[in-house]
C-alpha atoms as a PDB file:
ATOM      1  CA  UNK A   1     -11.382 -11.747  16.434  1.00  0.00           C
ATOM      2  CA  UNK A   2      -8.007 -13.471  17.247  1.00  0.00           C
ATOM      3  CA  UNK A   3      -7.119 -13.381  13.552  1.00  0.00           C
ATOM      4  CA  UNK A   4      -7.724  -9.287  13.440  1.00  0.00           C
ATOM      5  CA  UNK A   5      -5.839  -9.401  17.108  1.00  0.00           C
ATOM      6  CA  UNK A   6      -2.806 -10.766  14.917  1.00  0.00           C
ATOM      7  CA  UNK A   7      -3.034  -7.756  12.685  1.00  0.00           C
ATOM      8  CA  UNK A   8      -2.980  -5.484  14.998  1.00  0.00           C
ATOM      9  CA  UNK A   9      -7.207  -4.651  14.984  1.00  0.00           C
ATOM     10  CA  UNK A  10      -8.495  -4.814  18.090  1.00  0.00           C
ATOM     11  CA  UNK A  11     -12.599  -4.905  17.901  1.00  0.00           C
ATOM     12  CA  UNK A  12     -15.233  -6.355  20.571  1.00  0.00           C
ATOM     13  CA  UNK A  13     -17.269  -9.163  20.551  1.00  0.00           C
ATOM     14  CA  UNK A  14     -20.010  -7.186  19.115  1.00  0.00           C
ATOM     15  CA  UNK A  15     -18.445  -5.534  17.014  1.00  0.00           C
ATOM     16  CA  UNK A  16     -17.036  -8.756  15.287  1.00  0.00           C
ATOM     17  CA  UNK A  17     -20.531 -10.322  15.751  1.00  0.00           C
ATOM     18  CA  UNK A  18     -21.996  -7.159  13.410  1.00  0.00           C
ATOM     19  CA  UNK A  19     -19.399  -7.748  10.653  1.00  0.00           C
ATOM     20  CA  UNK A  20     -20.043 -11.118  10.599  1.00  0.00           C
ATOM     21  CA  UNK A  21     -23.738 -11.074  10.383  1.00  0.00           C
ATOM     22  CA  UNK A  22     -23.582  -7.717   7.603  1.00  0.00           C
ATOM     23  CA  UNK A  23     -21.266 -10.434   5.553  1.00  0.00           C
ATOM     24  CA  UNK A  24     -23.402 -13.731   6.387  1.00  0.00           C
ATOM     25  CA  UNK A  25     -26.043 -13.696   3.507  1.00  0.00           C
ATOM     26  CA  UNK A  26     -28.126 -17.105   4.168  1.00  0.00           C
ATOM     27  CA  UNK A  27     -27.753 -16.615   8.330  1.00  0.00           C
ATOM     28  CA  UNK A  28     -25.877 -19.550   8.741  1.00  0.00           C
ATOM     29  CA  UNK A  29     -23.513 -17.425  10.414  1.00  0.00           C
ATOM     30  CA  UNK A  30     -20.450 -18.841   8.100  1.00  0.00           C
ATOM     31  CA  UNK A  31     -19.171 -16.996   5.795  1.00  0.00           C
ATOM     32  CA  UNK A  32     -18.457 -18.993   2.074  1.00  0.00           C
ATOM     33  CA  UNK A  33     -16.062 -17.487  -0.530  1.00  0.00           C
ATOM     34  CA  UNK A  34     -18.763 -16.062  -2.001  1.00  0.00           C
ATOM     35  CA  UNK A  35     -20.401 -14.262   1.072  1.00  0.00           C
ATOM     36  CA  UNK A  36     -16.728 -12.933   1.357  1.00  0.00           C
ATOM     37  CA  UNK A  37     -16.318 -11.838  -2.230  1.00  0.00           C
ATOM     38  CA  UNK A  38     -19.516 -10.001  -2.503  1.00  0.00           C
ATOM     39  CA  UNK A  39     -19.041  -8.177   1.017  1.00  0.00           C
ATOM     40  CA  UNK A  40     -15.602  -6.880  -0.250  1.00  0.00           C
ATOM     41  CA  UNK A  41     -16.408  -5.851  -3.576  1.00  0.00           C
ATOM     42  CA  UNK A  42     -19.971  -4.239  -2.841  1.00  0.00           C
ATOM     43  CA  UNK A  43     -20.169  -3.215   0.798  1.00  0.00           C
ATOM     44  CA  UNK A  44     -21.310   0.238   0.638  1.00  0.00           C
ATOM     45  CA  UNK A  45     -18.450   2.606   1.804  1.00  0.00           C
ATOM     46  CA  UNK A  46     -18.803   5.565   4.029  1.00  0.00           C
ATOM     47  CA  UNK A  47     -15.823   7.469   3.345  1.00  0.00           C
ATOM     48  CA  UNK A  48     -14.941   8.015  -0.556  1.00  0.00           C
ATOM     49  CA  UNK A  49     -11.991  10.127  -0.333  1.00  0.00           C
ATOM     50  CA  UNK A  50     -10.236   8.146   2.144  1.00  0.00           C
ATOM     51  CA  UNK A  51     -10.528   5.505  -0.489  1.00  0.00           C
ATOM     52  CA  UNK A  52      -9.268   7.383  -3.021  1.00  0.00           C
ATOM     53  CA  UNK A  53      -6.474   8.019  -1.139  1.00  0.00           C
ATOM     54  CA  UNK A  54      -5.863   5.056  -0.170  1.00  0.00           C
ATOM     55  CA  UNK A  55      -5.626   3.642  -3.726  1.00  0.00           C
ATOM     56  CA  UNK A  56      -3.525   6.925  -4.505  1.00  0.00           C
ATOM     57  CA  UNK A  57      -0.954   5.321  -2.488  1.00  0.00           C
ATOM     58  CA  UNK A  58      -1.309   1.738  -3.180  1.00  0.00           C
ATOM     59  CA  UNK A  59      -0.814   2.108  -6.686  1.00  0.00           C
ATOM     60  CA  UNK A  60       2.207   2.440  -8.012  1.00  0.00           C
ATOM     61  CA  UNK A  61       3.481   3.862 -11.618  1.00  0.00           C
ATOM     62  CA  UNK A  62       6.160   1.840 -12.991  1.00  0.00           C
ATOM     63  CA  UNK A  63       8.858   3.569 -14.747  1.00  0.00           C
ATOM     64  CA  UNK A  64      11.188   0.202 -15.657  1.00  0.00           C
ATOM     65  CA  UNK A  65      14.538  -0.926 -14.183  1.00  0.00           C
ATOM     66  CA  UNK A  66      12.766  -1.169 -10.828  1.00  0.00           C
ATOM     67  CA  UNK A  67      11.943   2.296 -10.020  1.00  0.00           C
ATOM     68  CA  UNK A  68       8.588   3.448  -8.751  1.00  0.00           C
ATOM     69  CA  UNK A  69       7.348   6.701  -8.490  1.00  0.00           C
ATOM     70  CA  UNK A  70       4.169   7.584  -6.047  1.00  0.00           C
ATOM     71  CA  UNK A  71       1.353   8.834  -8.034  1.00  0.00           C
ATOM     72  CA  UNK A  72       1.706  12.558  -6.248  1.00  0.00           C
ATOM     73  CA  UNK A  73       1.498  13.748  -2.731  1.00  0.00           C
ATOM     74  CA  UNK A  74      -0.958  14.609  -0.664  1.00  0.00           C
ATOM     75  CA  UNK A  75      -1.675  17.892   0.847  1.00  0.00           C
ATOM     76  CA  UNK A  76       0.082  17.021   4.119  1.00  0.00           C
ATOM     77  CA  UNK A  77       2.953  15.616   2.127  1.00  0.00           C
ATOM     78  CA  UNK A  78       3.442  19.027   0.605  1.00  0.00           C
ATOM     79  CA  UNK A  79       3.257  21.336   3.676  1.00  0.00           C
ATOM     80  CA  UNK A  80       5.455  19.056   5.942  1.00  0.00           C
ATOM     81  CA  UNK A  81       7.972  18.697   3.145  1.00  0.00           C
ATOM     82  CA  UNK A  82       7.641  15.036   2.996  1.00  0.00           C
ATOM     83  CA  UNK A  83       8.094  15.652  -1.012  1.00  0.00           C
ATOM     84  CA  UNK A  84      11.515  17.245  -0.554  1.00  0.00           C
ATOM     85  CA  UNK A  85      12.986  14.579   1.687  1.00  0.00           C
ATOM     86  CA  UNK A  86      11.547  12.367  -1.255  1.00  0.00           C
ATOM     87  CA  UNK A  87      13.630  13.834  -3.698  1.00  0.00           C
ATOM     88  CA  UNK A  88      16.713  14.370  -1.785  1.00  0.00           C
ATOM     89  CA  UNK A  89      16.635  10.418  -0.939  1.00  0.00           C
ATOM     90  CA  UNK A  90      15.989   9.816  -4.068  1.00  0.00           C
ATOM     91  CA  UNK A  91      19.180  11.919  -5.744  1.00  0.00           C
ATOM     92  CA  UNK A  92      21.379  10.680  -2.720  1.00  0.00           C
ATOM     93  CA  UNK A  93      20.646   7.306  -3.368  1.00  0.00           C
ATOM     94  CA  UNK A  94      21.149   7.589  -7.502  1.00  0.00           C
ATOM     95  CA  UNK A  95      24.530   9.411  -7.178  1.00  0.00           C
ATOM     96  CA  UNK A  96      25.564   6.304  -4.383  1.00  0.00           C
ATOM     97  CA  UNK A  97      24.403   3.993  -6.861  1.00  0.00           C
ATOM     98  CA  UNK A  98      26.657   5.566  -9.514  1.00  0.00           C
ATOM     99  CA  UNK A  99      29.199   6.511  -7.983  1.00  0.00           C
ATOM    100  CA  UNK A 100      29.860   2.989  -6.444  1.00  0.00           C
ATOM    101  CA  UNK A 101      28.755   0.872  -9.508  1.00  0.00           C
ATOM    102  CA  UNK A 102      29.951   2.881 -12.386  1.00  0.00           C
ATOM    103  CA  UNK A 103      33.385   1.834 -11.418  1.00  0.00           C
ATOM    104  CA  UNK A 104      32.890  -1.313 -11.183  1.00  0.00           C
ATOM    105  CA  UNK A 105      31.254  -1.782 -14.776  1.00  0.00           C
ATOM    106  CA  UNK A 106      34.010  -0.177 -16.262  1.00  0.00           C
ATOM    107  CA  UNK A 107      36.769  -2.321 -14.873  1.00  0.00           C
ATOM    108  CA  UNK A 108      34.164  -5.338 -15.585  1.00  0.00           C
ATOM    109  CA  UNK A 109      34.605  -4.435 -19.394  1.00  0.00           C
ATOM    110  CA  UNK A 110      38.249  -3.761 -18.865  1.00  0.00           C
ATOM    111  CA  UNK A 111      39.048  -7.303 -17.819  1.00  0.00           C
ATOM    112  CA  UNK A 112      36.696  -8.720 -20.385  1.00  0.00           C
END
Protein backbone atom coordinates (compact mmCIF):
# COMPACT_ATOMS: atom_id res chain seq x y z
CA UNK A 1 0.00 0.00 0.00
CA UNK A 2 2.75 2.55 0.97
CA UNK A 3 4.61 1.70 -2.23
CA UNK A 4 1.26 2.57 -4.49
CA UNK A 5 0.88 5.70 -1.84
CA UNK A 6 4.38 6.78 -3.42
CA UNK A 7 2.87 6.66 -6.86
CA UNK A 8 0.28 8.51 -6.28
CA UNK A 9 -2.57 5.29 -5.94
CA UNK A 10 -4.35 5.53 -3.10
CA UNK A 11 -6.37 2.02 -2.41
CA UNK A 12 -7.72 0.50 1.06
CA UNK A 13 -6.67 -2.17 3.01
CA UNK A 14 -9.03 -4.38 1.27
CA UNK A 15 -8.62 -3.43 -1.65
CA UNK A 16 -4.77 -4.15 -1.51
CA UNK A 17 -5.61 -7.38 0.41
CA UNK A 18 -7.84 -8.52 -2.96
CA UNK A 19 -4.94 -7.79 -5.35
CA UNK A 20 -2.72 -9.52 -3.39
CA UNK A 21 -4.61 -12.66 -2.88
CA UNK A 22 -5.95 -12.58 -7.03
CA UNK A 23 -1.88 -12.51 -7.60
CA UNK A 24 -0.85 -15.06 -4.68
CA UNK A 25 -1.12 -18.50 -6.51
CA UNK A 26 0.08 -21.12 -3.67
CA UNK A 27 -1.74 -18.81 -0.66
CA UNK A 28 1.29 -18.10 0.95
CA UNK A 29 0.28 -14.67 0.66
CA UNK A 30 3.87 -13.64 -1.01
CA UNK A 31 4.07 -12.95 -4.14
CA UNK A 32 7.42 -14.69 -6.16
CA UNK A 33 8.58 -13.32 -9.57
CA UNK A 34 6.67 -15.71 -11.03
CA UNK A 35 3.24 -15.09 -9.24
CA UNK A 36 4.06 -11.46 -10.46
CA UNK A 37 4.87 -12.32 -14.05
CA UNK A 38 1.91 -14.45 -14.68
CA UNK A 39 -0.61 -11.87 -12.95
CA UNK A 40 0.73 -9.13 -15.36
CA UNK A 41 0.85 -10.90 -18.46
CA UNK A 42 -2.53 -12.97 -18.09
CA UNK A 43 -4.85 -11.18 -15.69
CA UNK A 44 -7.98 -10.99 -17.53
CA UNK A 45 -8.72 -7.29 -18.46
CA UNK A 46 -12.01 -5.57 -18.26
CA UNK A 47 -11.61 -2.74 -20.45
CA UNK A 48 -10.01 -3.54 -24.07
CA UNK A 49 -10.13 -0.26 -25.64
CA UNK A 50 -8.70 1.59 -22.87
CA UNK A 51 -5.82 -0.72 -23.46
CA UNK A 52 -5.57 -0.14 -26.79
CA UNK A 53 -5.32 3.22 -26.17
CA UNK A 54 -3.16 3.12 -23.85
CA UNK A 55 -0.56 1.27 -25.97
CA UNK A 56 -1.62 3.81 -28.84
CA UNK A 57 0.14 6.26 -26.81
CA UNK A 58 2.93 4.42 -25.30
CA UNK A 59 4.30 3.42 -28.43
CA UNK A 60 6.16 5.45 -30.26
CA UNK A 61 7.19 5.42 -34.21
CA UNK A 62 10.67 6.33 -34.70
CA UNK A 63 11.48 8.40 -37.60
CA UNK A 64 15.60 8.76 -36.90
CA UNK A 65 17.63 11.79 -35.73
CA UNK A 66 15.55 11.71 -32.55
CA UNK A 67 12.19 12.59 -33.68
CA UNK A 68 9.06 10.77 -32.65
CA UNK A 69 5.85 10.98 -34.02
CA UNK A 70 2.55 9.73 -31.93
CA UNK A 71 0.91 6.96 -33.69
CA UNK A 72 -2.41 9.33 -34.40
CA UNK A 73 -4.81 11.12 -32.19
CA UNK A 74 -7.57 10.29 -30.54
CA UNK A 75 -11.02 11.50 -31.02
CA UNK A 76 -10.73 14.09 -28.23
CA UNK A 77 -7.38 15.11 -29.60
CA UNK A 78 -9.08 16.03 -32.83
CA UNK A 79 -12.13 18.03 -31.61
CA UNK A 80 -10.16 20.05 -28.93
CA UNK A 81 -7.46 20.78 -31.47
CA UNK A 82 -4.82 19.17 -29.48
CA UNK A 83 -3.45 18.00 -33.14
CA UNK A 84 -3.03 21.59 -34.32
CA UNK A 85 -1.14 22.87 -31.31
CA UNK A 86 0.93 19.61 -32.17
CA UNK A 87 1.89 20.77 -35.36
CA UNK A 88 2.35 24.35 -34.71
CA UNK A 89 4.95 23.29 -31.80
CA UNK A 90 6.30 21.17 -33.86
CA UNK A 91 7.06 23.81 -37.00
CA UNK A 92 7.95 26.52 -34.30
CA UNK A 93 10.36 24.46 -32.79
CA UNK A 94 12.05 23.16 -36.38
CA UNK A 95 12.33 26.74 -37.79
CA UNK A 96 14.11 27.74 -34.00
CA UNK A 97 16.22 24.88 -34.48
CA UNK A 98 17.27 26.13 -37.93
CA UNK A 99 17.29 29.24 -37.72
CA UNK A 100 19.68 29.24 -34.63
CA UNK A 101 21.90 26.24 -35.70
CA UNK A 102 22.16 26.67 -39.38
CA UNK A 103 24.37 29.57 -38.67
CA UNK A 104 26.39 28.17 -36.63
CA UNK A 105 27.30 25.07 -38.95
CA UNK A 106 28.14 27.26 -41.58
CA UNK A 107 30.65 29.41 -39.79
CA UNK A 108 31.83 25.89 -38.17
CA UNK A 109 32.89 24.90 -41.83
CA UNK A 110 34.09 28.38 -42.49
CA UNK A 111 36.77 28.27 -39.81
CA UNK A 112 37.61 24.71 -40.64
Amino acid sequence: MQSLRDLGVKISEQQAEKILKSMDKNGTMTIDWNEWRDYHLLHPVENIPEIILYWKHSTIFDVGENLTVPDEFTVEERQTGMWWRHLVAGGGAGAVSRTCTAPLDRLKVLMQ
